[in-house]
Protein backbone atom coordinates (compact mmCIF):
# COMPACT_ATOMS: atom_id res chain seq x y z
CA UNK A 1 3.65 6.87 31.82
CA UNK A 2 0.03 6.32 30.32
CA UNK A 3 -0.06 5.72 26.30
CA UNK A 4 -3.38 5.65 24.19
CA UNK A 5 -2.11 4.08 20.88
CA UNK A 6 -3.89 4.26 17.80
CA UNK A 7 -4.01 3.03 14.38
CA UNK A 8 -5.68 2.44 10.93
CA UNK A 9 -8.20 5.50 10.75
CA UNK A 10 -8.59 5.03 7.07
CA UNK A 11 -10.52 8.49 7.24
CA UNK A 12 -13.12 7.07 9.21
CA UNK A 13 -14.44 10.40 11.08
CA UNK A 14 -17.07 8.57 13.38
CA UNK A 15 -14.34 5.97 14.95
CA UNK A 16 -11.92 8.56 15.56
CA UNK A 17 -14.56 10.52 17.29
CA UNK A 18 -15.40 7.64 19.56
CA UNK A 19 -11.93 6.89 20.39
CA UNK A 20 -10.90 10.27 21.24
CA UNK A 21 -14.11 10.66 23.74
CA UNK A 22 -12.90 7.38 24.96
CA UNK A 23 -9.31 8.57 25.84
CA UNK A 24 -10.62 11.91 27.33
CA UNK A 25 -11.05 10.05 30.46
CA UNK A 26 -8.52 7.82 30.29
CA UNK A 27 -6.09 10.63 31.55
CA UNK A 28 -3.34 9.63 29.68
CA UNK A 29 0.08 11.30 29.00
CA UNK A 30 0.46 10.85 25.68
CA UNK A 31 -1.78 9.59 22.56
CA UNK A 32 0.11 8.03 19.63
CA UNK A 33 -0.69 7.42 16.22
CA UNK A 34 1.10 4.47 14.28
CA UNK A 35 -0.01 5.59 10.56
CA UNK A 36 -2.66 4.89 7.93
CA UNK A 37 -5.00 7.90 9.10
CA UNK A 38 -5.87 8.56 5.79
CA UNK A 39 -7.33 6.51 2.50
CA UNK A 40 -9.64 5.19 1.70
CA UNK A 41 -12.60 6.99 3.35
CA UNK A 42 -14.26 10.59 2.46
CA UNK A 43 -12.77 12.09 6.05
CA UNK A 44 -9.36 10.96 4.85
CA UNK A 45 -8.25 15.31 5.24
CA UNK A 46 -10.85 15.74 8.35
CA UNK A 47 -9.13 12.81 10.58
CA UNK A 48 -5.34 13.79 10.20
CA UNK A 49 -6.43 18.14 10.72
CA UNK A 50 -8.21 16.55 13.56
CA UNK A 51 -5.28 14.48 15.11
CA UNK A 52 -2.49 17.76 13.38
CA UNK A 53 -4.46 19.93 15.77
CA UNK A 54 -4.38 17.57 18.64
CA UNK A 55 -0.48 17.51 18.38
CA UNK A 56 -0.52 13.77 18.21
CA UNK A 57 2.44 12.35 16.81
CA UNK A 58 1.87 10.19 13.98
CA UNK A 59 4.26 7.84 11.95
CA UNK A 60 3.86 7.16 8.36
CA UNK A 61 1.64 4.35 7.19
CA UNK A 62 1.52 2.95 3.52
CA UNK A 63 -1.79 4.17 3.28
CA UNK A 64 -0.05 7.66 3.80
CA UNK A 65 2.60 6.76 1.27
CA UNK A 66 0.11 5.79 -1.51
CA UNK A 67 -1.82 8.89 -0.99
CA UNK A 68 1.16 10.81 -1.53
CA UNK A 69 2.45 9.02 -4.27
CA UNK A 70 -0.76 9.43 -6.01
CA UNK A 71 -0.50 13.25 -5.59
CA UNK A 72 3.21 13.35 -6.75
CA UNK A 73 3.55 10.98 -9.48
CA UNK A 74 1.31 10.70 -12.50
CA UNK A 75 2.95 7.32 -14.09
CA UNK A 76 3.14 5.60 -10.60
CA UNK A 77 0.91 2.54 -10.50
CA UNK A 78 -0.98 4.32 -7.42
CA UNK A 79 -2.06 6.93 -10.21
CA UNK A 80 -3.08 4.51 -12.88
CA UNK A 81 -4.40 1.12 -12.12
CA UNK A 82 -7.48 0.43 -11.52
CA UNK A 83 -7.48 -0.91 -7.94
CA UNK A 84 -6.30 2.57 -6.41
CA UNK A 85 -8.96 4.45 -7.43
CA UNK A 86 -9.87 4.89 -4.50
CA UNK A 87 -6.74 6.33 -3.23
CA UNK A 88 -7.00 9.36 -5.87
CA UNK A 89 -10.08 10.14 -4.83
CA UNK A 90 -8.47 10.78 -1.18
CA UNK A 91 -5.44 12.52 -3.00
CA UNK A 92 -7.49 14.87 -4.85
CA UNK A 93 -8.94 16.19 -1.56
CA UNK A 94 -5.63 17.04 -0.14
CA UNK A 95 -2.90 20.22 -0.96
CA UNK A 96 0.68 20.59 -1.13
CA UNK A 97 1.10 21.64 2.48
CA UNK A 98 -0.86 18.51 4.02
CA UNK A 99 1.40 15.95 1.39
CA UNK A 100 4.54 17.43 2.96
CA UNK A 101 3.22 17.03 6.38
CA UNK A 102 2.29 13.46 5.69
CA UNK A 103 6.27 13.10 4.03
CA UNK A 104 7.87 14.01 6.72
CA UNK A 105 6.21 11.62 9.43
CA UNK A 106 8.81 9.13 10.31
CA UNK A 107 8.51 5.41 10.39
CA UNK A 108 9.31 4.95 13.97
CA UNK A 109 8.94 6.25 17.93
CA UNK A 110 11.24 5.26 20.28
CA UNK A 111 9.95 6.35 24.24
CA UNK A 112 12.21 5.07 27.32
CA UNK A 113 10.74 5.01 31.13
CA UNK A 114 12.88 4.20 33.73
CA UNK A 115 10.70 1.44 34.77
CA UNK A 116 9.09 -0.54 32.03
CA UNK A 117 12.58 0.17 30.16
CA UNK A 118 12.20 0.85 26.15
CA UNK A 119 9.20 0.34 23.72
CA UNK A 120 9.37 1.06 19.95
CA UNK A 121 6.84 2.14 17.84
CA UNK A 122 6.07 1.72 13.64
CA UNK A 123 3.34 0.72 11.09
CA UNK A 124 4.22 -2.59 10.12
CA UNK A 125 7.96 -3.56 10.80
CA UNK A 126 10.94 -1.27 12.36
CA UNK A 127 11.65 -1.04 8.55
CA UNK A 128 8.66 -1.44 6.70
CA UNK A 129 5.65 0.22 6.81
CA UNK A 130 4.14 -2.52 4.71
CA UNK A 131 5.76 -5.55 5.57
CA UNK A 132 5.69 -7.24 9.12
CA UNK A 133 4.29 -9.42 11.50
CA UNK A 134 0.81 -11.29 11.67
CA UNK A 135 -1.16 -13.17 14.13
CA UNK A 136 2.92 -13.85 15.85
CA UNK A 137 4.37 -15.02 12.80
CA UNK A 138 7.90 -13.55 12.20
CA UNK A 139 9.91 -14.52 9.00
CA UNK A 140 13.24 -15.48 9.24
CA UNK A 141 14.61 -12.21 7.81
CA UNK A 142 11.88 -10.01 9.72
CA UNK A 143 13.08 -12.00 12.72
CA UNK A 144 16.99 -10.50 12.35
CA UNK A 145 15.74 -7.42 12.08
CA UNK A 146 13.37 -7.09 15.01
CA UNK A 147 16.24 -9.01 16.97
CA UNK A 148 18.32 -6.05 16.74
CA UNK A 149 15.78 -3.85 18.21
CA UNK A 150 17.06 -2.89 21.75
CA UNK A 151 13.56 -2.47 22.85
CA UNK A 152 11.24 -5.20 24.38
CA UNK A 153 8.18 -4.00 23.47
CA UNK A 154 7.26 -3.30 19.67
CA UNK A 155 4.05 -1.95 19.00
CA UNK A 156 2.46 -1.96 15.28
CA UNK A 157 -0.55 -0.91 13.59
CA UNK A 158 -1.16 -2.64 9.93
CA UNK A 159 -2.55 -5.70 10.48
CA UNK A 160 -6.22 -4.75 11.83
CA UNK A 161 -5.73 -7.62 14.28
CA UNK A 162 -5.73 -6.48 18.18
CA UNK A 163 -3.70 -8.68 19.82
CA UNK A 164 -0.47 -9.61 21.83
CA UNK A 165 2.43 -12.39 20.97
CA UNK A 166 5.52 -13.56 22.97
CA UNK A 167 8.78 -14.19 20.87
CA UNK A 168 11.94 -14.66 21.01
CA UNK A 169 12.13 -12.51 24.80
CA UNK A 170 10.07 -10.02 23.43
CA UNK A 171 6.49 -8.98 23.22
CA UNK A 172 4.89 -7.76 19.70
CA UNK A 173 1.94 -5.68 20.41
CA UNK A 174 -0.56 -4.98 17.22
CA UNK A 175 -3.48 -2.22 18.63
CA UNK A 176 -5.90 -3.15 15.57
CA UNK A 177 -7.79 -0.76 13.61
CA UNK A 178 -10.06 2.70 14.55
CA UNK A 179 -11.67 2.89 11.17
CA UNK A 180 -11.86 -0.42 9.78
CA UNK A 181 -11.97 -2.96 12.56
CA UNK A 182 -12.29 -6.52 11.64
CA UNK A 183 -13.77 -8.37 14.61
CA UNK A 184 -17.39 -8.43 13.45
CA UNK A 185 -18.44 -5.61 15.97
CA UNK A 186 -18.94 -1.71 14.98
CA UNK A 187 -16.15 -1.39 17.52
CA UNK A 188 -13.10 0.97 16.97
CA UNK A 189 -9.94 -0.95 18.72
CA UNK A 190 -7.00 0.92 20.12
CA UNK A 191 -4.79 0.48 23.28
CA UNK A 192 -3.66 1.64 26.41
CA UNK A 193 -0.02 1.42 27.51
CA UNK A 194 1.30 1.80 30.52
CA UNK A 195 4.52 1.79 32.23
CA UNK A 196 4.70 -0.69 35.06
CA UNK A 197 7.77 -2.30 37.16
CA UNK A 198 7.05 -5.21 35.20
CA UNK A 199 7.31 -3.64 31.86
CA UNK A 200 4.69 -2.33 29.55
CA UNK A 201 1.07 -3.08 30.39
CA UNK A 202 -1.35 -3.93 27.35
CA UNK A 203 -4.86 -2.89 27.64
CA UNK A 204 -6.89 -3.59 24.79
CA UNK A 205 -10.17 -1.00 24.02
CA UNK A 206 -12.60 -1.73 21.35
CA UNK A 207 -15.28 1.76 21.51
CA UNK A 208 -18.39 1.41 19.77
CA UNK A 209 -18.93 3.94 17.00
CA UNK A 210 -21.66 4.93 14.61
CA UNK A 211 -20.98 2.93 11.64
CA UNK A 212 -24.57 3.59 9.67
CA UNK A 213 -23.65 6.94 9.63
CA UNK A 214 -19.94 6.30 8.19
CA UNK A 215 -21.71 3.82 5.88
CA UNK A 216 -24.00 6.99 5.01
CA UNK A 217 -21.49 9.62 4.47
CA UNK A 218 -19.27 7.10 2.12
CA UNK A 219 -22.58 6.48 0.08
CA UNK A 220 -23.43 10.33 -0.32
CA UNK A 221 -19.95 11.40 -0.83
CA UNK A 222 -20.47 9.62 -4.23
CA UNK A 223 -17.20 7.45 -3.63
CA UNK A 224 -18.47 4.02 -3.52
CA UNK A 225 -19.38 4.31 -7.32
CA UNK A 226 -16.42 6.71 -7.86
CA UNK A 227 -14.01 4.39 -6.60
CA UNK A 228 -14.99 1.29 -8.55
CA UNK A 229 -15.40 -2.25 -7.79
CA UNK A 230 -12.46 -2.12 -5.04
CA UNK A 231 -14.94 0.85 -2.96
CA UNK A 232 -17.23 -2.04 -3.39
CA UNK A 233 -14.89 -4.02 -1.29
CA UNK A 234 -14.30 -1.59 0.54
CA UNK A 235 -18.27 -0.83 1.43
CA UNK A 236 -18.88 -4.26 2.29
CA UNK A 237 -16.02 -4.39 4.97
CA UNK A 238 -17.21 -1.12 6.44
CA UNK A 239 -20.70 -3.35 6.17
CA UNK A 240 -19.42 -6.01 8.08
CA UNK A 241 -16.94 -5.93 9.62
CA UNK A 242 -15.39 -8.91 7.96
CA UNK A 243 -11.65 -9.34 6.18
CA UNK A 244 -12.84 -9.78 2.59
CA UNK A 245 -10.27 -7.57 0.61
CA UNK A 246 -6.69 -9.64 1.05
CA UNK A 247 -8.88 -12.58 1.14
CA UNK A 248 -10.75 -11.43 -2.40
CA UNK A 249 -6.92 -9.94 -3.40
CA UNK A 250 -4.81 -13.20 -2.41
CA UNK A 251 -6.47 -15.86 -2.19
CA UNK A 252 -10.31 -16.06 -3.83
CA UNK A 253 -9.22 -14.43 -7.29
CA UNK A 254 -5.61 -16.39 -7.33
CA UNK A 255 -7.73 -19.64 -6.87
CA UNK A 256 -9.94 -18.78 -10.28
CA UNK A 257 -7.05 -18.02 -12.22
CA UNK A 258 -8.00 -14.47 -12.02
CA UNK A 259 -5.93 -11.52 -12.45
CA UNK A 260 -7.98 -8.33 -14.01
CA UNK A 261 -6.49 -5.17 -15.81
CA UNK A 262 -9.10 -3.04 -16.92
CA UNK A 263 -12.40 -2.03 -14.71
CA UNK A 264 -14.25 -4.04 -16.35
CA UNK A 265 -12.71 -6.97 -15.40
CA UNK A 266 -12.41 -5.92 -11.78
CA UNK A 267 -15.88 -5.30 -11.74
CA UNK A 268 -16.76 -9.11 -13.09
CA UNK A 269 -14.16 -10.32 -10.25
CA UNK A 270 -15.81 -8.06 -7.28
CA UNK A 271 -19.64 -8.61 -8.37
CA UNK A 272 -18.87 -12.77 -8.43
CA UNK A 273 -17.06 -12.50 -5.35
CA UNK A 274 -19.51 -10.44 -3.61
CA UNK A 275 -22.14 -12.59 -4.75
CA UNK A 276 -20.90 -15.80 -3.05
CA UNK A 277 -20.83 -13.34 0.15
CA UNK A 278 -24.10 -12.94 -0.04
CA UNK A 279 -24.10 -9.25 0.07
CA UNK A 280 -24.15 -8.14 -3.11
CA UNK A 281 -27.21 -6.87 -3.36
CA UNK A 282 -26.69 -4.49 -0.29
CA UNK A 283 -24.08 -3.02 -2.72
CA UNK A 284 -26.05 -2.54 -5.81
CA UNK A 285 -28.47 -0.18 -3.54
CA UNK A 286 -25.37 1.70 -1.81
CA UNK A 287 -24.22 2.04 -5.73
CA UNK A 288 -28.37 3.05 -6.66
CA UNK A 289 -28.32 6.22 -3.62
């Protein structure tokens, strides 16, 4: 058995494209998708028709659940703060029909070959499509839980970090990202699995994609001045390809005593912050088109 698995699309139409193409001749049995196709890109709708028609199997990121909880609930954070704009954009795209598809994707795959024995699939954690691992570091209670997992392998999306980690007698598998990769390259990541007598087989792909013309399709769609200063944020990871948002989120604006409410105040945060990146003025012309 042959697996491409995918993750973190984030509407990004380009990447997907590239990574499709790239599994075409890959001849593999099965392609999997581990959540958090949608938000917070313009092709949010286009990416999960594209992988609904393909009959890929997809589990449900947070990405999915925000989306959806923007559409549904009017009073739900998701629908009122400031730093989801973004996300209502997305949700404003989508219909009743595509929000109950999205609800009904589960949190977890579970595949069995008689060789490589059992591998599980999720977003984040068995339990969580939010919280898990990172970079091989399990929490105590995280640890309990993935100890009672009768599969080996566990494979997660989330984390936009392609790698593999060892513990505990069992290997934790994160494929990275397709539409926001991290690694400094316009390279979507995703992986191939495949059933050996040894177990699973990791083969990490990174695909290059054409990321001026995402770049150019989230200027013209109007949402990176829609969205407000988080599509800033946003912009200037798609720019380059660089963690800045949990870094801006968690640590730079927790470090100035900073914790904004209106969009004001966000945009003060994400214009200083940008600055000492050095790339704020690339976003004042996206914000200018």
């Amino acid at each position: 058995m042959k697996l491409a698995v995918l993750s973190d699309v984030h509407g990004n139409e380009e990447a997907l494209a590239a990574v499709l193409d790239d599994i075409e001749v890959r001849r593999v049995d099965l392609v999997i998708c581990l959540g958090d196709v949608v938000d917070p890109l313009p092709g949010s709708r286009a990416t999960l028709e594209t992988l609904k028609d393909l009959a890929v199997p997809i589990l449900r990121g947070n990405h999915e659940d925000y989306v959806i909880n923007a559409f549904e609930q009017p009073t739900h954070p998701v629908s009122t703060e400031v730093n989801f704009k973004p996300v209502r954009l997305v949700a404003q795209t989508f219909d009743k029909n595509l929000i109950k598809t999205m609800k009904h994707f589960p949190l977890t795959l579970n595949l069995n070959d008689t060789r490589a024995g059992e591998i599980l699939f999720c977003h984040a954690s068995p339990r969580s499509n939010l919280q898990g691992w990172r970079l091989g570091n399990v929490s105590p209670e995280l640890g309990v839980e993935l100890d009672r997992e009768p599969a080996d392998t566990i494979v997660c999306g989330h984390w936009h970090d392609p790698r593999v980690d060892d513990w505990n007698h069992k290997r934790l598998v994160q494929v990275g990202s397709v539409g926001i990769p991290l690694n400094g390259k316009p390279e979507a990541e995703y992986a191939l699995i495949t059933a050996t007598d040894k177990g699973w087989a990791i083969e990490p792909r990174a695909v290059p994609f054409d990321a001026e013309k995402n770049l150019r399709t989230y200027r013209e769609s109007g949402w990176v001045h829609e969205g407000g200063p988080i599509a800033w944020l946003i912009y200037d990871e798609l720019m380059s390809f660089t963690r800045r948002m949990g870094y801006f989120v968690r640590e730079w604006m927790p470090s100035r005593n900073l914790a904004p409410k209106t969009e004001a105040e966000w945009a003060t945060a994400a214009e200083l912050f940008l600055e000492s990146t050095g790339t704020w003025e690339k976003i004042k012309k996206a914000l200018a088109t």
